[in-house]
Protein backbone atom coordinates (compact mmCIF):
# COMPACT_ATOMS: atom_id res chain seq x y z
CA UNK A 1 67.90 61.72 94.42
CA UNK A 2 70.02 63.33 91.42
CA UNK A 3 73.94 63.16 92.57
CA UNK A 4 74.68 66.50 94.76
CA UNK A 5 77.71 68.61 92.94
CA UNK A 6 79.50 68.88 96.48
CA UNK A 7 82.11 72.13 94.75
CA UNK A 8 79.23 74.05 93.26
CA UNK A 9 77.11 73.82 95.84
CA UNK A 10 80.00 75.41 98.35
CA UNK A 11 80.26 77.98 96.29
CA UNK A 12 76.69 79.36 97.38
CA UNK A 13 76.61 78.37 100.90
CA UNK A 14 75.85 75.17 101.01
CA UNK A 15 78.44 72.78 102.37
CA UNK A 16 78.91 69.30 103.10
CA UNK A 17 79.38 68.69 106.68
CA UNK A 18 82.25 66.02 108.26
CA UNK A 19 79.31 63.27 108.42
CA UNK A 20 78.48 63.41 103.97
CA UNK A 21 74.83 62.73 105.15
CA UNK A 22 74.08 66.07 106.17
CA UNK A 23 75.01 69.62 105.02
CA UNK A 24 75.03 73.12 106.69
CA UNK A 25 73.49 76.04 104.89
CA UNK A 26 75.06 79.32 105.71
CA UNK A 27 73.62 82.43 104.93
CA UNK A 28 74.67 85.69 104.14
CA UNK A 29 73.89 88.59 106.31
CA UNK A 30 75.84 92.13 105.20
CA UNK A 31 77.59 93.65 108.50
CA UNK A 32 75.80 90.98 111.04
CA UNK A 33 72.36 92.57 110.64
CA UNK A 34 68.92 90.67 110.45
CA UNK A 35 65.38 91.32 111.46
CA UNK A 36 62.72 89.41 113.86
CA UNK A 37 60.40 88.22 110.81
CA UNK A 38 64.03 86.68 109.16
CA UNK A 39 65.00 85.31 112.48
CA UNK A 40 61.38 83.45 112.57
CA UNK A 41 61.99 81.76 109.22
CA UNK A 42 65.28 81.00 109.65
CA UNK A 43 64.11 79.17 113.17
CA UNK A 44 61.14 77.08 111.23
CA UNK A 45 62.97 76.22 108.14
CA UNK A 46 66.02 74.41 110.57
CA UNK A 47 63.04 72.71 112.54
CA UNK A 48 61.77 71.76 108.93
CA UNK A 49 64.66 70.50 107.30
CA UNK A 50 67.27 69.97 110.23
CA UNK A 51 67.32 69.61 113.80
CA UNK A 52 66.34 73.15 114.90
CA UNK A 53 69.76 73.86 115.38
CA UNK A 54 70.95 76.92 114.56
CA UNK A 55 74.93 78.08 114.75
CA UNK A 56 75.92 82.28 114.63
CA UNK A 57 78.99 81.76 113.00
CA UNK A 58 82.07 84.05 113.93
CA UNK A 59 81.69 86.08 111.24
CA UNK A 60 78.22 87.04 112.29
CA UNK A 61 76.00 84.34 110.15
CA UNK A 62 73.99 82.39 110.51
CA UNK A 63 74.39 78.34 109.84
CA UNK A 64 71.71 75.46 109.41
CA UNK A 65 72.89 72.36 110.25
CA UNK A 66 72.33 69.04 109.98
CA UNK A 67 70.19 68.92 106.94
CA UNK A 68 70.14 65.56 105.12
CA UNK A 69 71.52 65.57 101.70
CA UNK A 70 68.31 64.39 99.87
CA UNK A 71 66.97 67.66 101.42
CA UNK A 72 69.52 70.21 100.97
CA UNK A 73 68.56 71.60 97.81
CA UNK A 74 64.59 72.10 98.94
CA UNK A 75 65.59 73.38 102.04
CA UNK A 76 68.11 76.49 100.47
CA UNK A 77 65.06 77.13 97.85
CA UNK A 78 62.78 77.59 101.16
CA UNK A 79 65.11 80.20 102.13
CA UNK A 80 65.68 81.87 99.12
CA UNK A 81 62.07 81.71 98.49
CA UNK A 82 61.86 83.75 102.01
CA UNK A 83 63.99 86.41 100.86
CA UNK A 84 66.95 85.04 102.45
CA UNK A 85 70.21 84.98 100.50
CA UNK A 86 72.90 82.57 100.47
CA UNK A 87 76.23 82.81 102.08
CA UNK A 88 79.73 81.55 100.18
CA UNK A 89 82.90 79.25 100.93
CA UNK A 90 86.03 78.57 98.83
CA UNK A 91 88.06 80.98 96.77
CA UNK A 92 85.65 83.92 96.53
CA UNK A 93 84.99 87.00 98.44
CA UNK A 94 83.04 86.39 101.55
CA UNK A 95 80.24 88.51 103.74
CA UNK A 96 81.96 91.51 105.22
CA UNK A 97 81.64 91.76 109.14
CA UNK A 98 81.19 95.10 110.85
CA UNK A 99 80.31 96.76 114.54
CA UNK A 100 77.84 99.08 115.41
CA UNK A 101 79.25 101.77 114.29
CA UNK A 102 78.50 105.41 114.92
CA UNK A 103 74.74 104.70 114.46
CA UNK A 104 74.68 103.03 117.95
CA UNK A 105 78.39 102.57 120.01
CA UNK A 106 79.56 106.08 121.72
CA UNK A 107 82.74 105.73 120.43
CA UNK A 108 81.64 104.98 116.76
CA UNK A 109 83.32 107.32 114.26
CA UNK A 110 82.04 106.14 111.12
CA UNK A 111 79.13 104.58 109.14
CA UNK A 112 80.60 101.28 109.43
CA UNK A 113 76.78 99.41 108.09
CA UNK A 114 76.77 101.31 105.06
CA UNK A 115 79.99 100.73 104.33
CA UNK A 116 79.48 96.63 105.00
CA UNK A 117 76.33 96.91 102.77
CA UNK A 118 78.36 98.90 99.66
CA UNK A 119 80.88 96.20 99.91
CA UNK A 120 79.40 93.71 100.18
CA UNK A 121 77.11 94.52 97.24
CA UNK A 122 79.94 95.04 95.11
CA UNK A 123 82.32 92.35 95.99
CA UNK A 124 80.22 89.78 97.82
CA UNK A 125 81.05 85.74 96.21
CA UNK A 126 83.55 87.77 93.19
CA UNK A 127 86.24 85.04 92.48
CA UNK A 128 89.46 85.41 94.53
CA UNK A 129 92.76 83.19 94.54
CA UNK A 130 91.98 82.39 97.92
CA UNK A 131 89.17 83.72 100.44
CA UNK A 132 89.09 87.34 101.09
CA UNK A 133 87.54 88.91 103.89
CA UNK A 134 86.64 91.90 104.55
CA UNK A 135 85.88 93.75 108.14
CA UNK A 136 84.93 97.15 109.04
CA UNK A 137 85.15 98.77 112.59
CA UNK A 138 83.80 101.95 113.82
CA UNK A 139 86.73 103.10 115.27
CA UNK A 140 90.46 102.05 116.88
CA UNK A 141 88.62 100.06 119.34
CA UNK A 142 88.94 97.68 116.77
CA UNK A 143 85.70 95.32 117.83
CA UNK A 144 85.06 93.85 114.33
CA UNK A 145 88.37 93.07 114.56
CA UNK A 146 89.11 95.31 110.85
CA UNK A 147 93.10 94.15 110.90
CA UNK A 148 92.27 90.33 110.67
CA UNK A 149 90.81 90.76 107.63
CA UNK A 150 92.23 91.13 104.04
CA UNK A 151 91.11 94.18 103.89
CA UNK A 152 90.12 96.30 107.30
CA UNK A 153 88.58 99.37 107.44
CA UNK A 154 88.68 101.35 110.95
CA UNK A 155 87.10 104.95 111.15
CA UNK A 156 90.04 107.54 113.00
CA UNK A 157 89.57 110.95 114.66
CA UNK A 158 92.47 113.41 114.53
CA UNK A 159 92.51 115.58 117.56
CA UNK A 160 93.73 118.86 118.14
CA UNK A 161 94.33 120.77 121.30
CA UNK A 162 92.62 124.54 122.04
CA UNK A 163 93.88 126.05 124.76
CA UNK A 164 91.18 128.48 125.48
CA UNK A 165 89.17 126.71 128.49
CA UNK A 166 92.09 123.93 129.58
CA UNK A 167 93.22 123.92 132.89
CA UNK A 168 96.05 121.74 132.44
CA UNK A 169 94.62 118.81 134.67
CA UNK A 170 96.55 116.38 132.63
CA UNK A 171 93.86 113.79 132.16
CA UNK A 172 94.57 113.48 128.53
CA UNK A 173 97.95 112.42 128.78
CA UNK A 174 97.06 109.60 131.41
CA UNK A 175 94.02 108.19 129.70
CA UNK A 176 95.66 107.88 125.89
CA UNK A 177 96.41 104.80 125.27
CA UNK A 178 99.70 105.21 122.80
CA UNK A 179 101.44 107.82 124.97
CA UNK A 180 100.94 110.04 122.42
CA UNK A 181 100.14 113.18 124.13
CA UNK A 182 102.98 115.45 126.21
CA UNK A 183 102.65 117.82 128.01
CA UNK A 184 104.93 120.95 128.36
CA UNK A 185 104.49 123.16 131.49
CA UNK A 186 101.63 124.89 130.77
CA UNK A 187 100.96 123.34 126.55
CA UNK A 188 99.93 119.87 125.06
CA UNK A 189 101.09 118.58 121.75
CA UNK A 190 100.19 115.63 119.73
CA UNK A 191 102.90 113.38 118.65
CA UNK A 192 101.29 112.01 115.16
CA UNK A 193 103.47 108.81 114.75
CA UNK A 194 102.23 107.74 118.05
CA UNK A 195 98.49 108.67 118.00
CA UNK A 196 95.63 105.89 117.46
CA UNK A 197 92.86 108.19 115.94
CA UNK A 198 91.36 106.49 118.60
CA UNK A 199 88.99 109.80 120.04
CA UNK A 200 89.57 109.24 123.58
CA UNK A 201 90.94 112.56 124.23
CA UNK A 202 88.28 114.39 122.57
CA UNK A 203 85.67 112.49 124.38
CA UNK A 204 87.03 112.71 128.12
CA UNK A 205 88.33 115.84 128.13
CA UNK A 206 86.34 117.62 130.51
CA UNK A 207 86.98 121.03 129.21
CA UNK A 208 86.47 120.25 125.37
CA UNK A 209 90.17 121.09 125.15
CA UNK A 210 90.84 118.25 122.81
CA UNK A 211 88.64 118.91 119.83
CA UNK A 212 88.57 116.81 116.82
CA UNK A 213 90.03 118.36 113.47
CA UNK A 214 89.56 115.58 111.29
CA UNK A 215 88.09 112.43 111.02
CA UNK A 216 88.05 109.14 108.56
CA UNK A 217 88.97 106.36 107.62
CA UNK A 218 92.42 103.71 108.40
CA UNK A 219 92.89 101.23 105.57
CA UNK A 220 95.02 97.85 106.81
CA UNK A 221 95.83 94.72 104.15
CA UNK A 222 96.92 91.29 104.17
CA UNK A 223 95.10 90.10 107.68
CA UNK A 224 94.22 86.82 108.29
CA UNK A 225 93.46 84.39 111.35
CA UNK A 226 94.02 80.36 111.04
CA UNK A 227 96.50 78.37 111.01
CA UNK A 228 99.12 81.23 110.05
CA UNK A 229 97.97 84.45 111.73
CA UNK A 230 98.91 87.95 110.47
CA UNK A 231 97.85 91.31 111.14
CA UNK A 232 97.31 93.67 108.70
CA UNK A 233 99.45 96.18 107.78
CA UNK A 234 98.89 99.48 107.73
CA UNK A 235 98.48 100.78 103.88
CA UNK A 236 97.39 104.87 103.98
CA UNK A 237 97.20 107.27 106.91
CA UNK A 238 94.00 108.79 108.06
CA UNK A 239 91.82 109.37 104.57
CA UNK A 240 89.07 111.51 104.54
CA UNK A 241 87.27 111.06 101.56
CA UNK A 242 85.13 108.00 101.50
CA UNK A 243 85.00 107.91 97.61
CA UNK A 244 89.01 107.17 97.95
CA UNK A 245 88.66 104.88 100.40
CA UNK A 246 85.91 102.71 97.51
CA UNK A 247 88.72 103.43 94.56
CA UNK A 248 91.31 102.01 96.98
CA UNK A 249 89.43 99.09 97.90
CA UNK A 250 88.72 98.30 94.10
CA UNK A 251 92.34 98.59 93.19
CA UNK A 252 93.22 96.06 96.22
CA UNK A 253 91.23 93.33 95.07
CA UNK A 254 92.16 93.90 91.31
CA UNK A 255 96.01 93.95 92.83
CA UNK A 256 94.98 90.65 94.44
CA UNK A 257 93.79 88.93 91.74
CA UNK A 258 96.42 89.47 89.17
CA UNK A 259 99.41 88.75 91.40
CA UNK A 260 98.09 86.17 94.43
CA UNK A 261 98.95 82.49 93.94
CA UNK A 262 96.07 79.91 94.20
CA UNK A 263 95.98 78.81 97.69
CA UNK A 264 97.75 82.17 98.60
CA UNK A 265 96.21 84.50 101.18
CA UNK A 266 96.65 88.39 100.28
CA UNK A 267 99.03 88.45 103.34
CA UNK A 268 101.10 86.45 101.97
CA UNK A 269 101.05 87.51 98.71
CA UNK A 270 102.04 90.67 100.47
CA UNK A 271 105.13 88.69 102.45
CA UNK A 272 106.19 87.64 99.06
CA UNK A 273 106.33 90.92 96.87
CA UNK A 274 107.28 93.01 99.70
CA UNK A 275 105.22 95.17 101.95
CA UNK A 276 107.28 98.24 100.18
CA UNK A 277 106.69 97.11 96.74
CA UNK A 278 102.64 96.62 97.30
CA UNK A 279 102.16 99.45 98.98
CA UNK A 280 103.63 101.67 96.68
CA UNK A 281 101.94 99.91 93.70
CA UNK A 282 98.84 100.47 95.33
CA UNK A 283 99.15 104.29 96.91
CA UNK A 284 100.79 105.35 93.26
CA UNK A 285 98.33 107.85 91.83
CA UNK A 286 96.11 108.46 95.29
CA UNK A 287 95.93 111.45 97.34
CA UNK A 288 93.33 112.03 99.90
């Protein structure tokens, strides 16, 4: 057997486990999806070449483990050879994660699987300082989980109240969860620094009183989980052109590359500079 390059083949998904016998094969599925037919191969090739073990990884993907060493390489060209694309590890841009998103969840406010599949076809194994992750979430919710990531994408609804059918039952100021509405005798007003985007107004209002003006997208950097956790920070308010929210994106991982450290998350990069600093650097010429 020709002497495995243990580095390169990391790089495409295919990584040496703790026991240097046997390697794991991850694979690279945009936003969590798959299909039936995929899940069928995926289940034969790990009986094949492995155990017939299978591991969904956190970031919704799928692992093979337990595949000798001597069989590694015939076992990825099986699945490649099925369609099936490789995952990544190390220093590179990894498979975005994503919820349902409007398409199927009630409370989905964007597109979040077209926006996985756009990123990930533009950014997806692109060399980083350190891994970058994206995650998109359909709204404040926040299932994917969009502020752990480097980047997080979270779709937002701004309300607005209409008077004309409310009966002042109060129900939206008890079931938001910031606080954020107050009422006055007989009005409601919004106060913007506290609001979520989160929709639940505009959905459980029983009157349609709460109606939503706008809706879009949240942008939040520098998250990571691990051994040093860090939420993101928020970087625009609500944007409503998705276009923007693409040209932002671009200019984040550009902003990344030329100033992080090897070995140095975007959060920290971020810690380093100054929230202030890269936020300005990176707003400076946008307008939504």
């Amino acid at each position: 057997m020709p002497e495995l390059d243990v580095a390169e083949l990391k790089k495409v998904g295919t990584i040496q486990q703790r026991d240097k016998e046997y390697f794991v094969l991850r694979l690279r599925l945009a936003g969590g999806n798959t299909n039936s037919a995929d899940l069928r191969t995926v289940a034969e090739i790990a009986r094949k070449y492995g155990r017939g073990d299978i591991h969904l990884s956190t970031r919704q993907g799928i692992e093979i483990p337990y595949v000798p060493a001597d069989k590694a390489l015939e076992a990825r060209q099986a699945l490649e050879d099925a369609g099936l694309q490789m995952g990544a590890c190390g220093p590179r841009i990894r498979v975005v994660v994503a919820c349902q998103g409007r398409e199927i969840c009630k409370w989905g406010i964007i597109d979040t699987k077209s926006i996985a599949r756009r990123l990930d076809a533009e950014y997806f194994g692109q060399d980083t300082p350190h891994k970058f992750k994206f995650g998109v979430t359909g709204c404040p919710h926040n299932c994917a989980k969009a502020s752990e990531n480097d980047v997080g994408i979270m779709g937002g609804l701004y309300p607005e109240w209409q008077p004309d059918n409310c009966t002042r039952c109060g129900l939206c100021v008890s079931v938001c969860p910031a606080q954020a509405i107050i009422q006055d005798g007989a009005r409601f007003t919004l106060n913007e620094e506290k609001c979520l985007y989160c929709s639940i107004c505009t959905a459980l209002c029983p009157q349609n009183s709460w109606r939503r003006k706008a809706e879009g997208y949240l942008l939040t950097i520098g998250g990571t989980m691990g051994k040093q956790q860090r939420l993101g920070d928020k970087l625009t308010g609500l944007l409503t052109d998705l276009e923007t929210v693409y040209k932002l994106v671009q200019k984040i991982v550009e902003y990344y590359r030329q100033n992080g450290r090897k070995r140095e998350r975007f959060g920290q990069t971020i810690d380093r500079l100054g929230l202030a600093r890269v936020r300005g650097e990176l707003l400076d010429g946008f307008s939504d």
